[in-house]
N, C-alpha and C. Protein backbone atom coordinates (compact mmCIF):
# COMPACT_ATOMS: atom_id res chain seq x y z
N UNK A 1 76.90 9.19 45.63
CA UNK A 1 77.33 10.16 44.64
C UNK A 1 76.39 10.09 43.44
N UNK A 2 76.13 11.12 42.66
CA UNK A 2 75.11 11.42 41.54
C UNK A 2 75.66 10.68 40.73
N UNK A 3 74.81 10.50 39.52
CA UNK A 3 75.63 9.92 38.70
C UNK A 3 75.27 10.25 37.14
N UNK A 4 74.57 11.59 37.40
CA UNK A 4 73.90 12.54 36.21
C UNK A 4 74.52 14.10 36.42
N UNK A 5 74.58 14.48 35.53
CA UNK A 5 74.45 16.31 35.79
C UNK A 5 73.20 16.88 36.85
N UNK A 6 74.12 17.56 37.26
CA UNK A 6 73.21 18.44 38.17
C UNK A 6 72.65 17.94 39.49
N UNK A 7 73.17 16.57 39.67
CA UNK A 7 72.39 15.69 40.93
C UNK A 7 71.53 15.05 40.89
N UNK A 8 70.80 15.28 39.56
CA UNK A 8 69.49 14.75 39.24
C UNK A 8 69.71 13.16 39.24
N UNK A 9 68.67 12.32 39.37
CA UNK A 9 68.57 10.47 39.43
C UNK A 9 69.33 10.11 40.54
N UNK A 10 69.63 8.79 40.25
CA UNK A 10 69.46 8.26 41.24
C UNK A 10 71.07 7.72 41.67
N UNK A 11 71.59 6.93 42.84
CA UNK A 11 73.22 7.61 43.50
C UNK A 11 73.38 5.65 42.52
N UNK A 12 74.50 5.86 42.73
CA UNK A 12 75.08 4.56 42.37
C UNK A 12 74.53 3.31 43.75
N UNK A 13 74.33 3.69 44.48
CA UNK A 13 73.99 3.15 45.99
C UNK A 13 72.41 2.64 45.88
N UNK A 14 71.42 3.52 45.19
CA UNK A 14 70.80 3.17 44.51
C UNK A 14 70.28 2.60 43.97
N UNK A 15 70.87 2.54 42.89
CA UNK A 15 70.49 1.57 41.56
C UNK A 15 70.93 -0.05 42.04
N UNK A 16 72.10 0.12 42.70
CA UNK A 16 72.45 -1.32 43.26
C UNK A 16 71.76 -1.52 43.96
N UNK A 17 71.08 -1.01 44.97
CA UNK A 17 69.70 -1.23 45.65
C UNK A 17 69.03 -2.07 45.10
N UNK A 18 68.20 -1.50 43.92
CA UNK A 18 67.51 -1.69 43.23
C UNK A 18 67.78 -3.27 42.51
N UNK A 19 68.23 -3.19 41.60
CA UNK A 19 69.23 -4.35 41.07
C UNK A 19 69.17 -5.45 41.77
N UNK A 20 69.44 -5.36 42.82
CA UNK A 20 69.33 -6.75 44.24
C UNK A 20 68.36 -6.52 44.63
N UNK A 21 67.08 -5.78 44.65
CA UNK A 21 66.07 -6.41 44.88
C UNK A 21 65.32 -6.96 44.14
N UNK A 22 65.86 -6.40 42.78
CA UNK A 22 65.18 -7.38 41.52
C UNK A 22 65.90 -8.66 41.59
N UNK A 23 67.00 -8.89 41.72
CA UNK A 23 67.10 -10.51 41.72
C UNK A 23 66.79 -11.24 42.67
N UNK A 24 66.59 -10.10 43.99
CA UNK A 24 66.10 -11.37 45.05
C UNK A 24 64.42 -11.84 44.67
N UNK A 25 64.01 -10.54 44.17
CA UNK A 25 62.14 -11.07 43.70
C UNK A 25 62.10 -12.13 42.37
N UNK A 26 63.64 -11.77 41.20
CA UNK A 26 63.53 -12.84 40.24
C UNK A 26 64.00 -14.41 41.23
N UNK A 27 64.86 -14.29 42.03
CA UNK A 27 65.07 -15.54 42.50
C UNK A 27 63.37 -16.56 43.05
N UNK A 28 62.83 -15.70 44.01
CA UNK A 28 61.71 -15.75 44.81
C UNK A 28 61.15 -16.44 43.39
N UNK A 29 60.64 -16.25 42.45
CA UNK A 29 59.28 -15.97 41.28
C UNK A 29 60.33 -17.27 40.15
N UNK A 30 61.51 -17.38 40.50
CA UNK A 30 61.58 -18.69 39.53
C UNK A 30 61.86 -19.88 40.27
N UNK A 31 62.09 -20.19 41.73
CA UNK A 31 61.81 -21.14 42.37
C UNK A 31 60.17 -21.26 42.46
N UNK A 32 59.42 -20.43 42.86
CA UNK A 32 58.74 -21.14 42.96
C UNK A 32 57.55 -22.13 41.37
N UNK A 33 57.92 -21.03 40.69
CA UNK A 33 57.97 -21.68 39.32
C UNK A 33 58.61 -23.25 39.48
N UNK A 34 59.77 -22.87 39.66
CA UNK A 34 60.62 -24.22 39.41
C UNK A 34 60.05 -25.71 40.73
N UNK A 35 59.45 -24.85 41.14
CA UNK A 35 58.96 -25.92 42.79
C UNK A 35 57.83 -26.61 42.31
N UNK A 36 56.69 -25.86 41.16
CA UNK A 36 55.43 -26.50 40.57
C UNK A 36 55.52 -26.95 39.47
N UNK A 37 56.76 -26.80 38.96
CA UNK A 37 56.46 -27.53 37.28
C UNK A 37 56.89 -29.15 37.64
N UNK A 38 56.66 -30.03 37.03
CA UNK A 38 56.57 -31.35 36.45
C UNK A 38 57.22 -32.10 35.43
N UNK A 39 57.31 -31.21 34.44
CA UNK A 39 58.38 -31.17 33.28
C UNK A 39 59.56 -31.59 33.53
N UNK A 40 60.23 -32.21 33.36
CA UNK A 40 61.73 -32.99 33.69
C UNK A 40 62.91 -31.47 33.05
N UNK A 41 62.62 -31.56 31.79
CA UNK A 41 63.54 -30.48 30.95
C UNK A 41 63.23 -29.32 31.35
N UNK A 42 61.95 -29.09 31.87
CA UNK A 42 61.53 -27.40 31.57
C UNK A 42 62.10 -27.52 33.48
N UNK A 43 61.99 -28.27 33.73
CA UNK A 43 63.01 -27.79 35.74
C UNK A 43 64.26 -27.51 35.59
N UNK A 44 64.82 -28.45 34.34
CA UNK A 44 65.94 -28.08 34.65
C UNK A 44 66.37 -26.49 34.08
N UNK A 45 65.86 -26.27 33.17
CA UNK A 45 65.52 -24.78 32.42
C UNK A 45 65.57 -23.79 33.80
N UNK A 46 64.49 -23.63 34.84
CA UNK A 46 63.84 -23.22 35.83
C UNK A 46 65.23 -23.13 36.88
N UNK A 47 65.66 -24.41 36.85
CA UNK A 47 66.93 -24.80 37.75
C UNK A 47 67.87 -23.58 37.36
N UNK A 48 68.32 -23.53 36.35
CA UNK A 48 69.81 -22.62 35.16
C UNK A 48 69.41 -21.01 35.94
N UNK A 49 68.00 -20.82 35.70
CA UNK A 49 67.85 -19.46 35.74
C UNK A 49 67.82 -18.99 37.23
N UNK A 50 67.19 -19.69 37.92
CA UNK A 50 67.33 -19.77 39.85
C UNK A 50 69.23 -19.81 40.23
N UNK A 51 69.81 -20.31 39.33
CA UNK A 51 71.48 -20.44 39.49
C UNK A 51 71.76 -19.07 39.34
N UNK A 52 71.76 -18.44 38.01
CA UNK A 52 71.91 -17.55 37.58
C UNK A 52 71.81 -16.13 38.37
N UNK A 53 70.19 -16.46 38.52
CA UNK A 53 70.07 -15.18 39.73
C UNK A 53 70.40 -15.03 40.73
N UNK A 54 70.29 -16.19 41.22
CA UNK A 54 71.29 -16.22 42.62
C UNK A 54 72.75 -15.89 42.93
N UNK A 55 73.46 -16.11 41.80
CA UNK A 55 74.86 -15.74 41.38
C UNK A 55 74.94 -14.20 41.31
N UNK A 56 73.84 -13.61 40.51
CA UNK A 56 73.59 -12.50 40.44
C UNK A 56 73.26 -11.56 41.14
N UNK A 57 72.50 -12.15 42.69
CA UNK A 57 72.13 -11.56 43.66
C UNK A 57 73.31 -11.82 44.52
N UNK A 58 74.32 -12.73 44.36
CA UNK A 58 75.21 -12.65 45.81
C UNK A 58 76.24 -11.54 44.96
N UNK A 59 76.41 -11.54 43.73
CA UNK A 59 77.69 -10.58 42.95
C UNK A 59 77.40 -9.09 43.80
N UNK A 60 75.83 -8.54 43.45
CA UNK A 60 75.49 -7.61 43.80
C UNK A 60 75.83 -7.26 45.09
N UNK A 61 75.67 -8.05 45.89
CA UNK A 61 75.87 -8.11 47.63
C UNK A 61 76.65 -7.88 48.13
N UNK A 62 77.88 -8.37 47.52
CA UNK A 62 79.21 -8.44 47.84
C UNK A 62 79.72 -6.98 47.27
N UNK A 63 79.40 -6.47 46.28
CA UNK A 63 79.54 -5.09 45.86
C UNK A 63 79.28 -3.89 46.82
N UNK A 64 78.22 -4.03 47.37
CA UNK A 64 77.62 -3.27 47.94
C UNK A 64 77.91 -3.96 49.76
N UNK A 65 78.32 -4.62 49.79
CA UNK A 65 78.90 -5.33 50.82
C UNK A 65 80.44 -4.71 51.09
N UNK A 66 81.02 -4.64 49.92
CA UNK A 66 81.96 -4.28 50.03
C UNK A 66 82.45 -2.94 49.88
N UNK A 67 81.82 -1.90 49.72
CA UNK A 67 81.72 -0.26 49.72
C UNK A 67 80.65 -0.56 51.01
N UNK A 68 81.02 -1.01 51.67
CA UNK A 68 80.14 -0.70 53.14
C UNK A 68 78.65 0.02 53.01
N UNK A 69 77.89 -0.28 52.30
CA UNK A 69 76.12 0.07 51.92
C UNK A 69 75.26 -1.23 52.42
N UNK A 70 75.85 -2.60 53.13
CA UNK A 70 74.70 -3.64 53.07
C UNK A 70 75.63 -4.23 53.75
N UNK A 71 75.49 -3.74 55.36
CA UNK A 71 76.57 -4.61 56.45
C UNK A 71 75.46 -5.59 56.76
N UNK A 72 76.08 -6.43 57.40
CA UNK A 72 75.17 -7.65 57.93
C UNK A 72 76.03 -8.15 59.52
N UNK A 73 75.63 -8.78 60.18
CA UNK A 73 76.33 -9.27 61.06
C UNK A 73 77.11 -10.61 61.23
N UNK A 74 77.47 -10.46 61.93
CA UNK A 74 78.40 -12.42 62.17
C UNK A 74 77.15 -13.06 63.17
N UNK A 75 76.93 -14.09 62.86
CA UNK A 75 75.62 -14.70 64.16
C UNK A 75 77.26 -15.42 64.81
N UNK A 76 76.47 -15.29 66.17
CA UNK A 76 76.87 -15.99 67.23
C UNK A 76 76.74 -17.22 67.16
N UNK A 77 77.41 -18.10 68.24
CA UNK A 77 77.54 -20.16 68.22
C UNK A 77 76.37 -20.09 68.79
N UNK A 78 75.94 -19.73 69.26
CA UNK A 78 74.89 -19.59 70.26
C UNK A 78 73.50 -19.54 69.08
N UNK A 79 73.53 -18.48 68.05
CA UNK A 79 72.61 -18.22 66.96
C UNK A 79 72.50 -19.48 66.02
N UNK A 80 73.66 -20.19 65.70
CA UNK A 80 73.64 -20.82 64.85
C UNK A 80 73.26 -22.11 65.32
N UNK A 81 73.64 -22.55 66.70
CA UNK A 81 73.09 -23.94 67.15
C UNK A 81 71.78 -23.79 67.24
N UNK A 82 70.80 -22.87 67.51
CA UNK A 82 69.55 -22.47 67.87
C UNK A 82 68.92 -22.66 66.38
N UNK A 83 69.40 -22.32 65.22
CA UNK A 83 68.72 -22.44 63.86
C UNK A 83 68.95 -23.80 63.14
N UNK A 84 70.40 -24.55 64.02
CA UNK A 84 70.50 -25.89 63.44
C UNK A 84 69.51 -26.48 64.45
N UNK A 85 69.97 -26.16 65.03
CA UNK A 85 67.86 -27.03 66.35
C UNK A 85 66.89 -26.95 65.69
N UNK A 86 66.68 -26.04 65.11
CA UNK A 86 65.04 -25.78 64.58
C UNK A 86 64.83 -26.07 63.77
N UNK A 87 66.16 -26.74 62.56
CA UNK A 87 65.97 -26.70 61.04
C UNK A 87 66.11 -28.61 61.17
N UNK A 88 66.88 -28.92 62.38
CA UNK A 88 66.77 -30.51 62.67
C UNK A 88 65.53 -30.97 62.95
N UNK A 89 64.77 -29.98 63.78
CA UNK A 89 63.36 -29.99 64.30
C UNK A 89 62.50 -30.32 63.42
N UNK A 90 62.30 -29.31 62.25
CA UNK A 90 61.38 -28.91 61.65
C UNK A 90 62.14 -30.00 60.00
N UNK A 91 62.79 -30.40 59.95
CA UNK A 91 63.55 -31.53 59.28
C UNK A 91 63.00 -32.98 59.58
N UNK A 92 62.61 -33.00 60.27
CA UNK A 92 62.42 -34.81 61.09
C UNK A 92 61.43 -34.38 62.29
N UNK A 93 59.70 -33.69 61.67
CA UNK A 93 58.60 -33.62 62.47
C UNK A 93 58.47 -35.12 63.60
N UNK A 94 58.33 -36.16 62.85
CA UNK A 94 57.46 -37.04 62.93
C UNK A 94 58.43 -37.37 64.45
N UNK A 95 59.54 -37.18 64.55
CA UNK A 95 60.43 -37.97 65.70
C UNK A 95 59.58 -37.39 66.85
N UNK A 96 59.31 -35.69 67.16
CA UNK A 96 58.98 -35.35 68.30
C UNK A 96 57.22 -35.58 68.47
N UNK A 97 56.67 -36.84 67.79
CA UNK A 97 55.22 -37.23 67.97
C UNK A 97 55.49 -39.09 68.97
C-alpha cells in the first residue's frame, strides 16, 4: 500500500525492505570493525552497537515476518544435523588430519 498521495514513493513493504537491509550491512561493517580492533574499551563500544543492530535487524524481520513479506522455511532434522556436521567439522580441523 502507498503511503503518499497519489501512489507516488515507496509501499510500506518497502521501506522495511530497505531498513533491514541497512541493518544487516550495519551489522556486517561493525563486526567486522569489532573483529580488528585491539582496544579493550573501544570492542566493547563495537560489541553495544553489533547488539543493537542485530536487535534491530531481527525487530524488523519479525515485522515483516509477520505481515507475511519475508517467509522463510523450517529446515528439516535432516538439514540441521548436516550443518551441525560441518560446523563440528570445520570447528575441530586438526582431528580429521
Amino acid at each position: 500500500m502507498p503511503n503518499n498521495i497519489a501512489g507516488r514513493g515507496l509501499t510500506d513493504r518497502e521501506m522495511l525492505q530497505l531498513c533491514l537491509e541497512l541493518e544487516k550491512g550495519r551489522c556486517r561493517s561493525v563486526s567486522n570493525t569489532m573483529l580488528e580492533t585491539t582496544h579493550k574499551e573501544l570492542r566493547e563500544i563495537y560489541e553495544q552497537c553489533f547488539e543493537n543492530a542485530s536487535a534491530n535487524q531481527y525487530e524488523l524481520f519479525e515485522i515483516m515476518n509477520g505481515r507475511g513479506w519475508y517467509e522463510t522455511e523450517l529446515a528439516t532434522t535432516e538439514q540441521m544435523h548436516n550443518v551441525q556436521e560441518l560446523m563440528q567439522n570445520n570447528l575441530h580441523p586438526d582431528s580429521q588430519f
